[in-house]
C-alpha atoms as a PDB file:
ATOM      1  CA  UNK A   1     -28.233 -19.699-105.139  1.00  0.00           C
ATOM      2  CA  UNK A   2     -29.907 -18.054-108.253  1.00  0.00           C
ATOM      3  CA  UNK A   3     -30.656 -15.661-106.161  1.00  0.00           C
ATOM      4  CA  UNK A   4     -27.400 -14.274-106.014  1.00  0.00           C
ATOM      5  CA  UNK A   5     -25.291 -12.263-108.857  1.00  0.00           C
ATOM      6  CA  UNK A   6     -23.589 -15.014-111.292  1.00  0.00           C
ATOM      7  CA  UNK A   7     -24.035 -16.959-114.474  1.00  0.00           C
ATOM      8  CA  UNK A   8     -24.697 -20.545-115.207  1.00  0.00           C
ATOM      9  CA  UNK A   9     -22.369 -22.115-118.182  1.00  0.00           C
ATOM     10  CA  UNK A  10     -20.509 -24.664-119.196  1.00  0.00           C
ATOM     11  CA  UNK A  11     -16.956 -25.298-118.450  1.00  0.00           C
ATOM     12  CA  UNK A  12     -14.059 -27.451-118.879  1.00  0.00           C
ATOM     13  CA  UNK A  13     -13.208 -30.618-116.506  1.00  0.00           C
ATOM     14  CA  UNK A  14     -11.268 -33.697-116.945  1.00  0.00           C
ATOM     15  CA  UNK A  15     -14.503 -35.670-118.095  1.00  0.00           C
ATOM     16  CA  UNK A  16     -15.696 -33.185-120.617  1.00  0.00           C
ATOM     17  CA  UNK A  17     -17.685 -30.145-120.665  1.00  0.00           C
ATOM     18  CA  UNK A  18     -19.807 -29.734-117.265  1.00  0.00           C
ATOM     19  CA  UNK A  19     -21.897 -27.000-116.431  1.00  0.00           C
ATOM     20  CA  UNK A  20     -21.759 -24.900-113.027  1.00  0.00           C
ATOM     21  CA  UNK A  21     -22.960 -21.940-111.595  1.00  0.00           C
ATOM     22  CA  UNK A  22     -19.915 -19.149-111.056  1.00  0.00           C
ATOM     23  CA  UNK A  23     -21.030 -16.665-108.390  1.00  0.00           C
ATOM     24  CA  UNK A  24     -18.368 -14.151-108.097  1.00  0.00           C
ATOM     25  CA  UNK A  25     -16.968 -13.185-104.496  1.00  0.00           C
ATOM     26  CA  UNK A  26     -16.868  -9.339-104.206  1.00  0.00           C
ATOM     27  CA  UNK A  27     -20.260  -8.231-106.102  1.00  0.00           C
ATOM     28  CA  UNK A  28     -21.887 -10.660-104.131  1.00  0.00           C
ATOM     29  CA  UNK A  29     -20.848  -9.641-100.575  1.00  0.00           C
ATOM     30  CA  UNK A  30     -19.362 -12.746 -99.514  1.00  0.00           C
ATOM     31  CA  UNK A  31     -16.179 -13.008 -97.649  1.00  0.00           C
ATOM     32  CA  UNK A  32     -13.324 -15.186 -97.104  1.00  0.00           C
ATOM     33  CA  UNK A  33     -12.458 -16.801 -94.248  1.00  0.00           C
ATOM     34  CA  UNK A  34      -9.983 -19.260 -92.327  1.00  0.00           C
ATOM     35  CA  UNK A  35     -11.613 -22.361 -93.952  1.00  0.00           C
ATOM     36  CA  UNK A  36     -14.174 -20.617 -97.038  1.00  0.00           C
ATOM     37  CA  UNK A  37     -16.125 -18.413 -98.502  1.00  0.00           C
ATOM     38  CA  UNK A  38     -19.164 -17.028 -96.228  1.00  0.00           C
ATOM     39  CA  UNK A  39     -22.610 -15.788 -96.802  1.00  0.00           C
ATOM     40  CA  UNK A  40     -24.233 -14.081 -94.157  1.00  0.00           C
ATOM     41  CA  UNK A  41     -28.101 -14.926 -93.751  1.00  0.00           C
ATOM     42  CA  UNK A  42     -30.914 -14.018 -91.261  1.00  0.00           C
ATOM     43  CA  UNK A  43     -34.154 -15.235 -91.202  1.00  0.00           C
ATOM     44  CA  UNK A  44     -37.095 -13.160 -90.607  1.00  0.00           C
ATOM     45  CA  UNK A  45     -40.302 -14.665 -89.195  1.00  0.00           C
ATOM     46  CA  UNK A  46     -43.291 -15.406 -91.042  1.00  0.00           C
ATOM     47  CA  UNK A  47     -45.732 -13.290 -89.332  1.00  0.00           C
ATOM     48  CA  UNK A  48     -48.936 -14.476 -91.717  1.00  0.00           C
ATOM     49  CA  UNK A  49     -48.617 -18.033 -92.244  1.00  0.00           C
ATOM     50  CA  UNK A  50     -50.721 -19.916 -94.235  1.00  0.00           C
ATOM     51  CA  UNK A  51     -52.911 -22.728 -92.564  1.00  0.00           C
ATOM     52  CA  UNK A  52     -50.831 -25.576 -94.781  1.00  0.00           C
ATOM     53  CA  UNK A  53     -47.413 -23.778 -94.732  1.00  0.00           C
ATOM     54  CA  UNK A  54     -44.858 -25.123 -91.991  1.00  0.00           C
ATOM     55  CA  UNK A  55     -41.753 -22.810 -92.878  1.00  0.00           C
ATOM     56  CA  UNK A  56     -41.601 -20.510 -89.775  1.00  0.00           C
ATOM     57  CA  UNK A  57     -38.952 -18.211 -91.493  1.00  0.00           C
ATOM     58  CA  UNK A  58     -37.817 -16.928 -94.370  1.00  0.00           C
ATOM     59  CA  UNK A  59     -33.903 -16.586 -95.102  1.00  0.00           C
ATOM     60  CA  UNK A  60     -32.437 -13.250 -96.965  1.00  0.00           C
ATOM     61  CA  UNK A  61     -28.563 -12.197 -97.116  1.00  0.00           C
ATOM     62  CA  UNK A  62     -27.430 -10.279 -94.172  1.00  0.00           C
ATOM     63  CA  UNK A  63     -25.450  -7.388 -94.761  1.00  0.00           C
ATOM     64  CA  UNK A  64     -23.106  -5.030 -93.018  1.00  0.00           C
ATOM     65  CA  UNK A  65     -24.302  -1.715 -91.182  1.00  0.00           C
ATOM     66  CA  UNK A  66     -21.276   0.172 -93.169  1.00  0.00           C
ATOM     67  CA  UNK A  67     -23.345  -1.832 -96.617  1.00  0.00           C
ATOM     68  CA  UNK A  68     -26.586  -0.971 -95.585  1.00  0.00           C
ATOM     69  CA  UNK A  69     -26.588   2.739 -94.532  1.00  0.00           C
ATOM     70  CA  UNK A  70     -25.668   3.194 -98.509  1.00  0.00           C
ATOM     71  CA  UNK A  71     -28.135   1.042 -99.780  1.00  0.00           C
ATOM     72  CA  UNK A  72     -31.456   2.797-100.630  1.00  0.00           C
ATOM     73  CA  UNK A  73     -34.315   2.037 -99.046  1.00  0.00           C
ATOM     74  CA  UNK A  74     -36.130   0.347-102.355  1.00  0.00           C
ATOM     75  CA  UNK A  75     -33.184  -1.431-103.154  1.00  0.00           C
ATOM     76  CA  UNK A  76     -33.047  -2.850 -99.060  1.00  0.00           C
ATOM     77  CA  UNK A  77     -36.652  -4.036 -99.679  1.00  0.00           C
ATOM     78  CA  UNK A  78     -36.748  -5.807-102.394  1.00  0.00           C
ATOM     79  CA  UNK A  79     -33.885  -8.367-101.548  1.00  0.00           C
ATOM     80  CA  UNK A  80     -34.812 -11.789-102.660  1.00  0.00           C
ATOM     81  CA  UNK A  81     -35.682 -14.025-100.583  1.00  0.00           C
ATOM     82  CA  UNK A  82     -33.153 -17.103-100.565  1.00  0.00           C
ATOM     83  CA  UNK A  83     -34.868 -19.834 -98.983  1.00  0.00           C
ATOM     84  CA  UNK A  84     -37.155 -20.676 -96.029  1.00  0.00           C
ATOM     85  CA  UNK A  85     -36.522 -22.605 -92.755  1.00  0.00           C
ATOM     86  CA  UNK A  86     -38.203 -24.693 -89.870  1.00  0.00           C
ATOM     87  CA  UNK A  87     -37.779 -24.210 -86.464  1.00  0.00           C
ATOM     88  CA  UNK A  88     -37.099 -27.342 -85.512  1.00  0.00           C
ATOM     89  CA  UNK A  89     -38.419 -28.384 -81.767  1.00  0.00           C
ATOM     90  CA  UNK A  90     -35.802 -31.250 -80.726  1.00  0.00           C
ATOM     91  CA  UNK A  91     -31.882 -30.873 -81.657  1.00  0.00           C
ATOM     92  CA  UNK A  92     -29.774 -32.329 -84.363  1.00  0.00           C
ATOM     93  CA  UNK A  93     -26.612 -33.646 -83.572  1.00  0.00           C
ATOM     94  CA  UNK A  94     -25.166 -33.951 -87.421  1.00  0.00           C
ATOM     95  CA  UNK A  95     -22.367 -31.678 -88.532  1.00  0.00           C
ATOM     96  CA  UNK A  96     -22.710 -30.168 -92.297  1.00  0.00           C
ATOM     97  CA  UNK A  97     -19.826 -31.543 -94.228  1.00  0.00           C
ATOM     98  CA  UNK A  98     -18.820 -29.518 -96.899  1.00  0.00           C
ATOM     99  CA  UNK A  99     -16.339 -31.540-100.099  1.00  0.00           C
ATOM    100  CA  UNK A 100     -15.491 -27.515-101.437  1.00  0.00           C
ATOM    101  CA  UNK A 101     -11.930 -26.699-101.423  1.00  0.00           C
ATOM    102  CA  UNK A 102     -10.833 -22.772-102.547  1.00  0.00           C
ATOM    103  CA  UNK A 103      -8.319 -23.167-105.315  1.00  0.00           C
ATOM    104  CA  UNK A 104      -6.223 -20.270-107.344  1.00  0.00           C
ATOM    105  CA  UNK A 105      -6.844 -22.544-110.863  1.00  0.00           C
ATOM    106  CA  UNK A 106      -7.677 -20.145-113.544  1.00  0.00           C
ATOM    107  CA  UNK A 107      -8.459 -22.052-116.826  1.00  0.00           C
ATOM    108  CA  UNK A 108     -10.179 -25.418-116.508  1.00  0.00           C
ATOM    109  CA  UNK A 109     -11.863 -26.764-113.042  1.00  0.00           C
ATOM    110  CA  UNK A 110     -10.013 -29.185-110.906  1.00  0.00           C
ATOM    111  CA  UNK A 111     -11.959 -32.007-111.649  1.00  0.00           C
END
């Protein structure tokens, strides 16, 4: 997530200070749905792995066509990566469960 535009500091809660990592919405490219706020990612694969490595792919932010026609090409290349994943050969049958709820609070965190 460091990857992305924002700025770790510390903030207010109800047990004292705490310190989080804001990343904003809009200079980000992230958009808001039904039920959150969504990143769009595609992985690439690793064409020259390395004999020890098992990651198969690596994971960058996917953007728009409209976004990338503007973007130059330098600035298109050197994206960060954002993670890495493994193809996995058998499926999973867990859901991701996600505790974030989108709230209009302004000065102190909800919790």
């Amino acid at each position: 997530l460091l990857q992305l535009h924002g700025v770790v500091k510390k903030m207010k809660s109800q047990s004292g200070e705490i310190e989080c990592l804001v990343i904003p919405i809009e200079k980000n490219n992230l958009f808001k749905g039904e039920k959150g706020i969504y990143l769009d990612l595609i992985a690439f694969e690793i064409k020259e792995k390395k004999a020890d490595q098992q990651d198969t792919h690596i994971i960058k932010q996917s953007f728009s066509r409209e976004i990338r026609e503007l973007m130059p090409e330098e600035i298109k290349n050197a994206q960060p990566i954002i993670g890495n994943l493994k193809v996995w050969t058998d499926q999973q049958n867990s859901e991701p469960v996600s505790s974030s709820k989108v709230t209009e609070e302004v000065d102190d965190l909800p919790f």
